[in-house]
Protein backbone atom coordinates (compact mmCIF):
# COMPACT_ATOMS: atom_id res chain seq x y z
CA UNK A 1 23.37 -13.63 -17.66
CA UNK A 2 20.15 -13.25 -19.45
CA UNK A 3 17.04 -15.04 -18.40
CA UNK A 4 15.64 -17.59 -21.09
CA UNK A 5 11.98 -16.34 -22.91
CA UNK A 6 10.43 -18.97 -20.99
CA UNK A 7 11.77 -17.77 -17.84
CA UNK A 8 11.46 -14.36 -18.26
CA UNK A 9 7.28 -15.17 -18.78
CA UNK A 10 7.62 -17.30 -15.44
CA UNK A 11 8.63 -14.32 -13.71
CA UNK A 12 6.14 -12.02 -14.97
CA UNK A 13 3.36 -14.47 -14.44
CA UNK A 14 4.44 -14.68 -10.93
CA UNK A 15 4.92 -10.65 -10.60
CA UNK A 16 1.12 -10.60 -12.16
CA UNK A 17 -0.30 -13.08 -9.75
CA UNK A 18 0.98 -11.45 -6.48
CA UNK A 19 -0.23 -8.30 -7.86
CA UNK A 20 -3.70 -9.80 -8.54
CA UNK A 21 -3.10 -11.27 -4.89
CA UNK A 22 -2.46 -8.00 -3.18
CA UNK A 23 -5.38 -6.42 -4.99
CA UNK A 24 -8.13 -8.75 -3.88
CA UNK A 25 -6.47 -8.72 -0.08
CA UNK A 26 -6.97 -4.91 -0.89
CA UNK A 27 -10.60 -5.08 -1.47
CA UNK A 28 -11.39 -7.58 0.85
CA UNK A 29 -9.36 -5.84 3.93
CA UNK A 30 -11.24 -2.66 3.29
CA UNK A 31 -14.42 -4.15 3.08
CA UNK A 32 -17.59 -3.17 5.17
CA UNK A 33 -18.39 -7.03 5.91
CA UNK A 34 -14.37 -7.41 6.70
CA UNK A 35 -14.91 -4.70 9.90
CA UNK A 36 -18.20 -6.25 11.69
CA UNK A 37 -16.40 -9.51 11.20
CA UNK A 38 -13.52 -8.37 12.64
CA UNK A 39 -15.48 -6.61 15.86
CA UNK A 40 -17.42 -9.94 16.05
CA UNK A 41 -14.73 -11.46 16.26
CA UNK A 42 -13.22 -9.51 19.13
CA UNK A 43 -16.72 -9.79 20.95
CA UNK A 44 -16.07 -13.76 20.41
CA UNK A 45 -12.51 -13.29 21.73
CA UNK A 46 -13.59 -11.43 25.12
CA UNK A 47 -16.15 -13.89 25.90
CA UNK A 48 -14.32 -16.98 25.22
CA UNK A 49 -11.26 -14.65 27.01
CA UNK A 50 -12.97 -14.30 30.13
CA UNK A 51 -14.71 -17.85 30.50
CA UNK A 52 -11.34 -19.38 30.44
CA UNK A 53 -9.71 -16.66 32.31
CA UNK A 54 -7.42 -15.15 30.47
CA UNK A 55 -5.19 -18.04 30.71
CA UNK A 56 -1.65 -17.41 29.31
CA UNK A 57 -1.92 -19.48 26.50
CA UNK A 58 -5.19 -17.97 25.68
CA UNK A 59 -2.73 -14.14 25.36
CA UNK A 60 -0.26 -16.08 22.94
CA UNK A 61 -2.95 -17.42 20.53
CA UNK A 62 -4.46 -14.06 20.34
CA UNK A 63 -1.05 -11.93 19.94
CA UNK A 64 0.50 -15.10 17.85
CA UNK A 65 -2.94 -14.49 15.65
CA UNK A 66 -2.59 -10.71 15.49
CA UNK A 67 0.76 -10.65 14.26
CA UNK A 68 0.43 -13.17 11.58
CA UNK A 69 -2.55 -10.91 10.29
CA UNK A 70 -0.51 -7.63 10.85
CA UNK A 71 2.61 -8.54 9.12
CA UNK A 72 0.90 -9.18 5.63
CA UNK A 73 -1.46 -6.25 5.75
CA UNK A 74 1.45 -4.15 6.13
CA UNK A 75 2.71 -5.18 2.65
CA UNK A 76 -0.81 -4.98 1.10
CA UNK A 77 -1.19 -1.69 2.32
CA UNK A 78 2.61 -0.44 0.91
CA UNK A 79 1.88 -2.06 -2.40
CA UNK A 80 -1.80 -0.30 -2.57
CA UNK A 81 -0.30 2.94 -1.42
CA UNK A 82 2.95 2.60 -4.15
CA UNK A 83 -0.03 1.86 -6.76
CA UNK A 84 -2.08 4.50 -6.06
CA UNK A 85 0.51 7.28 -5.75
CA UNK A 86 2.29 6.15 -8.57
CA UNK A 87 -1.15 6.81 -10.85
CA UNK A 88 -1.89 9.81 -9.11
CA UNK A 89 1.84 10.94 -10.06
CA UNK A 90 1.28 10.23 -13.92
CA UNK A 91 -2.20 11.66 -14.16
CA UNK A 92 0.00 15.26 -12.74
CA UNK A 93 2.65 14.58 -14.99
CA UNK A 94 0.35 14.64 -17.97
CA UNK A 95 -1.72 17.84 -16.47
CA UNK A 96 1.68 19.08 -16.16
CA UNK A 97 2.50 18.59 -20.00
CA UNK A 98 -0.64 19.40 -20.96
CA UNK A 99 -0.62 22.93 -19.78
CA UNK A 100 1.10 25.89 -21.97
CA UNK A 101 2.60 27.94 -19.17
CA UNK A 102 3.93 25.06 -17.32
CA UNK A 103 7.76 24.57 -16.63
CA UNK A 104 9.37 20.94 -17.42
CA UNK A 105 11.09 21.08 -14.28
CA UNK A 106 7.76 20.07 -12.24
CA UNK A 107 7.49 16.95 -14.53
CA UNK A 108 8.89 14.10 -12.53
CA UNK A 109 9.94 15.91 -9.46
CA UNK A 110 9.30 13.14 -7.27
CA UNK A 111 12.45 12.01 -8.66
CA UNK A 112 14.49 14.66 -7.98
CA UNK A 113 16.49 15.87 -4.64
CA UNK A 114 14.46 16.94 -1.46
CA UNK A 115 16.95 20.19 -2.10
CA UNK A 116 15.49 20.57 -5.76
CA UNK A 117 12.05 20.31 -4.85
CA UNK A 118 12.63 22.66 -1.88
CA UNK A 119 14.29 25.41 -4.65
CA UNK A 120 11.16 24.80 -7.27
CA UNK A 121 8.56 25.19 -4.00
CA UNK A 122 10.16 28.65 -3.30
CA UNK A 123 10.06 29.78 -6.29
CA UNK A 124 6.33 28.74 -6.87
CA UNK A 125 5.41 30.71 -4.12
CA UNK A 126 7.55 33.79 -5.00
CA UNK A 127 6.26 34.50 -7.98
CA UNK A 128 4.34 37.71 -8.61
C-alpha cells in the first residue's frame, strides 16, 4: 500500500512540526530563566506545603504534577540526545573519509556488532 502525495506531505509536515516542537521544549527546558523558575516554584510549593500541612491531597497534586512534567522531558531529552549524536556521528564519518591513512572499516561503526567494534578497538590499540 503506498501512501497518496498528499498524504505522504501530511506526514512529513507532522514529523517536521514535532521536531520543531521538541526543539523549542529543548531550548526552553535548558534555559537559565527555566531553573530559578523552577526553584521558585519549589520555594512556592514548601510554603503553601506547610501552611496547609502537608495534607494528602496536597502530595498527589505535587507528584500528579511532577510526573506529567517528567514523562515528556524524557522524550525531549532522547530526541535531543538521538539529534545530537547522530551529527556528531556524520561530522566523524566525514573526518574519517577525509583522512588518507584511514581504514573504511571505522566509517559507520556505530552500525556494526558490539563484537566488531570490540575487534577494530584492539587492533587500534595494538598497532605499533
Amino acid at each position: 500500500m503506498t501512501r497518496e502525495p498528499n498524504q505522504a506531505g501530511k506526514a512529513e509536515s507532522a514529523s517536521q512540526a514535532a521536531t520543531t516542537l521538541l526543539d523549542v521544549l529543548s531550548r526552553w527546558a535548558g534555559a537559565r530563566w527555566t531553573a530559578m523558575a523552577v526553584t521558585a516554584s519549589m520555594i512556592v510549593y514548601l510554603i503553601i506545603g506547610a501552611a496547609v500541612g502537608f495534607d494528602h491531597w496536597w502530595q498527589v497534586f505535587v507528584h500528579s504534577a511532577a510526573a506529567m512534567v517528567t514523562v515528556p522531558m524524557l522524550f525531549v531529552l532522547q530526541h535531543t540526545t538521538n539529534r545530537e549524536t547522530s551529527a556528531v556521528l556524520i561530522k566523524l564519518d566525514e573526518l574519517i573519509q577525509a583522512t588518507t591513512h584511514a581504514k573504511e572499516d571505522f566509517v559507520d561503526l556505530e552500525d556494526q556488532e558490539v563484537s566488531d567494534q570490540e575487534q577494530l578497538h584492539d587492533e587500534l590499540h595494538h598497532r605499533t
